[in-house]
Protein backbone atom coordinates (compact mmCIF):
# COMPACT_ATOMS: atom_id res chain seq x y z
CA UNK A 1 22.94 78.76 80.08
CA UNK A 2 25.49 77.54 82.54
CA UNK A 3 25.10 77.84 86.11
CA UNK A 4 28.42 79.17 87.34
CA UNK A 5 31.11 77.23 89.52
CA UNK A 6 30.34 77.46 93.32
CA UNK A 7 34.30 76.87 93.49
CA UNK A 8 36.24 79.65 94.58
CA UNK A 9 38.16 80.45 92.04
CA UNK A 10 41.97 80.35 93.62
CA UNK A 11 43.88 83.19 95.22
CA UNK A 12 46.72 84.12 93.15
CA UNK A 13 48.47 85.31 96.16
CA UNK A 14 48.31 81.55 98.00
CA UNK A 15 49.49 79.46 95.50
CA UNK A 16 46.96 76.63 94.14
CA UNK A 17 44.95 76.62 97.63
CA UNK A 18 42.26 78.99 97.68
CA UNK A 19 42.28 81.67 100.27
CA UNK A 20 39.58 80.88 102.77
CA UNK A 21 38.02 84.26 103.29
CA UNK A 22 37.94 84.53 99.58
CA UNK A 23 36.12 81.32 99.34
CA UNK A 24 33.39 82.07 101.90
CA UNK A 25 32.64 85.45 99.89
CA UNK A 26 32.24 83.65 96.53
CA UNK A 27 30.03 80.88 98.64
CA UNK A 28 28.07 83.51 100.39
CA UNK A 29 27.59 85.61 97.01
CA UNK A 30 26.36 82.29 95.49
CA UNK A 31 23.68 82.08 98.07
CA UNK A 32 22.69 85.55 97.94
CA UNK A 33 21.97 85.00 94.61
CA UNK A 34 20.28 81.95 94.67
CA UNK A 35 18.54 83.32 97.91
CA UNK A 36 16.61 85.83 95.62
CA UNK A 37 15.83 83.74 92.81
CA UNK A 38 14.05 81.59 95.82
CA UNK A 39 12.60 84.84 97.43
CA UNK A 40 10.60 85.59 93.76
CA UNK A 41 9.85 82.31 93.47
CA UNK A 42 8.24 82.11 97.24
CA UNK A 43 6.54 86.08 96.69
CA UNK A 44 5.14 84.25 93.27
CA UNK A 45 3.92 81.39 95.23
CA UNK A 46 2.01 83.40 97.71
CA UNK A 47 0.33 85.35 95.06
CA UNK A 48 1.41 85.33 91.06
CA UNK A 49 1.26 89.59 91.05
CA UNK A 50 3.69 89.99 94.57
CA UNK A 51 6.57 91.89 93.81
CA UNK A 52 9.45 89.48 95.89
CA UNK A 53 10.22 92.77 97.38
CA UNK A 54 6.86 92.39 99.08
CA UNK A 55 8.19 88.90 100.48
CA UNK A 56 10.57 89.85 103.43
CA UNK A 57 7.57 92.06 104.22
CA UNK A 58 5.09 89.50 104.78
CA UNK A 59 7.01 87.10 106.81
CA UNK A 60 7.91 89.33 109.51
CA UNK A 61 4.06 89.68 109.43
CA UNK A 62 3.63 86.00 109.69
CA UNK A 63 5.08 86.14 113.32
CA UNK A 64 2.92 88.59 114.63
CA UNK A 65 -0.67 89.58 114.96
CA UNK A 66 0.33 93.09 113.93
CA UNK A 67 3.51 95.43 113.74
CA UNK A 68 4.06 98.81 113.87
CA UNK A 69 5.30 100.99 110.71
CA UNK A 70 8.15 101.95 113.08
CA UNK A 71 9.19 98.17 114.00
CA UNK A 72 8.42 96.98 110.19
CA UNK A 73 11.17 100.41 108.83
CA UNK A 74 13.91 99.47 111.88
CA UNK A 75 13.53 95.06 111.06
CA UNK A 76 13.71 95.59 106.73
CA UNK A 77 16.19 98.65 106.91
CA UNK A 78 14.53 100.27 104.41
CA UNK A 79 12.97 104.31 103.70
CA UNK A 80 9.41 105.15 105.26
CA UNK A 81 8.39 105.60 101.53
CA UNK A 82 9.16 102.17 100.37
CA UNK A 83 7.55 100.41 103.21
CA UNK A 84 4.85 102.04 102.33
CA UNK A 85 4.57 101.16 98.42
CA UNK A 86 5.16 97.59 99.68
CA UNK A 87 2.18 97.53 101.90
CA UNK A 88 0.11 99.57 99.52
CA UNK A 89 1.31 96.77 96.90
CA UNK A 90 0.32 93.67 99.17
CA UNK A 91 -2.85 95.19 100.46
CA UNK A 92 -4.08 95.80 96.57
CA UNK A 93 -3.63 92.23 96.48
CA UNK A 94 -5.67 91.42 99.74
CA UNK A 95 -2.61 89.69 101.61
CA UNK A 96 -2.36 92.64 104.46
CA UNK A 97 -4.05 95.44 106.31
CA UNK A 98 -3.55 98.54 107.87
CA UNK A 99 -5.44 99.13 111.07
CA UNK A 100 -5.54 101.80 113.96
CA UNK A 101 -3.01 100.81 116.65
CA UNK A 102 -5.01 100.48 120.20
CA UNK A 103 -2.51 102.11 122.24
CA UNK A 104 -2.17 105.45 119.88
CA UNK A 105 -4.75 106.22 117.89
CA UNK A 106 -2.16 108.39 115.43
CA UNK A 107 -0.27 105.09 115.11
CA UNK A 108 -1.17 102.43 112.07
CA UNK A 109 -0.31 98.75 112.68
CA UNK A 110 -0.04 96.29 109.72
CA UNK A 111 -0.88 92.74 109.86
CA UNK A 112 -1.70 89.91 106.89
CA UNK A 113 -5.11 88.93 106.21
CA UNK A 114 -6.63 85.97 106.78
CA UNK A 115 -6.09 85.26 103.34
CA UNK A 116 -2.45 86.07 103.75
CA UNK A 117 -2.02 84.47 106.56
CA UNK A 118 -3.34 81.09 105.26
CA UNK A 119 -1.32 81.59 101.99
CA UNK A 120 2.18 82.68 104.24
CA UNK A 121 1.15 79.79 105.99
CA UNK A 122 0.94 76.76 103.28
CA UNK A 123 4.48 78.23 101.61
CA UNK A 124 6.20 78.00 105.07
CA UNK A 125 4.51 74.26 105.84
CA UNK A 126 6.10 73.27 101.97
CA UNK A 127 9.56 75.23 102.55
CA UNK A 128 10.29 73.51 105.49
CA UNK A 129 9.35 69.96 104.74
CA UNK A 130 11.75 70.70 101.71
CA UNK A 131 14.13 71.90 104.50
CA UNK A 132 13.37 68.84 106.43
CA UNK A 133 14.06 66.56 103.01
CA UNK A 134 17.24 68.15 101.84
CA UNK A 135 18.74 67.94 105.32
CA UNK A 136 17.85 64.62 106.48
CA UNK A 137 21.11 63.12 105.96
CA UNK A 138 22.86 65.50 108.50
CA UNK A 139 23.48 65.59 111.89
CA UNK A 140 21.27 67.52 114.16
CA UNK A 141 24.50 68.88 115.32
CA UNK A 142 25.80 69.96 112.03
CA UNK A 143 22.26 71.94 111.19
CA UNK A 144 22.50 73.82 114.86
CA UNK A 145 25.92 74.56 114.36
CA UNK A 146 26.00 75.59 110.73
CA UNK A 147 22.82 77.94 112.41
CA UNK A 148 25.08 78.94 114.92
CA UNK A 149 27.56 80.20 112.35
CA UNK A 150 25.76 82.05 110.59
CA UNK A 151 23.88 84.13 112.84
CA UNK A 152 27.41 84.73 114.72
CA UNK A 153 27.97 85.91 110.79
CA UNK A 154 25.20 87.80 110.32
CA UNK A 155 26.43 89.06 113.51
CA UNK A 156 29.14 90.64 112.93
CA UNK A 157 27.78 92.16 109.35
CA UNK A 158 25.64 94.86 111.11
């Protein structure tokens, strides 16, 4: 199988030069895509049976002790229901917990494991050395900027 172009293909309004905003959406579709090929990869590195769904869940978990249902629905954008199929799906697997919230007893916090958190943990440790190796050539300029850019992108897409 080939692994399509990440050239944008050319705007036949603009002649032979591609148009730019045409580009970045063929560059930033690329990415998606390659972004969730890495997310099922990472979910399947954390534990084989994790639905890559499951992943975004977990590392919002990874920066907290525990999180509210209410913060976990407004940060992943998604229905009440499928939260809670994703916890129910990564606490069958031992990687996170439900437990009484200490302020409101009617509220339910969720937070990994210990087991979770040491697995969350060790994939974040390897991602970013690979981080690290891939971007050793640039500038420490270039990598604040380019992060710069595309949270003024992300931005802008809410």
């Amino acid at each position: 199988m080939t692994r399509p172009s990440s050239q944008a293909p050319p705007d036949p309004g603009a002649g032979s030069s591609p148009d730019p905003i045409t580009a970045l959406e063929h560059e930033f579709m690329a990415l998606m895509r390659r972004g969730r090929a890495q997310m099922g990869e990472r979910a399947r590195a954390v534990h084989p049976r994790l639905d890559p769904a499951c992943y975004p869940l977990l590392v919002l978990l990874g920066r907290a002790d525990a999180v509210a249902m209410s913060e976990l629905l407004a940060d992943l954008a998604i229905e009440k229901s499928t939260l809670t199929r994703r916890i129910d799906a990564a606490a069958r697997l031992g990687l996170v917990e439900r437990t009484t919230d200490p302020q409101d007893a009617r509220a339910r916090l969720v937070a990994l494991t210990p087991e979770g958190r040491e697995r969350l943990t060790a994939l974040q440790r390897e991602q970013t050395a690979r981080w690290r190796r891939r971007l050793s050539a640039w500038d420490t300029a270039d990598v604040e900027q380019l992060t710069a850019l595309l949270r003024r992108l992300g931005d802008g897409l809410d």
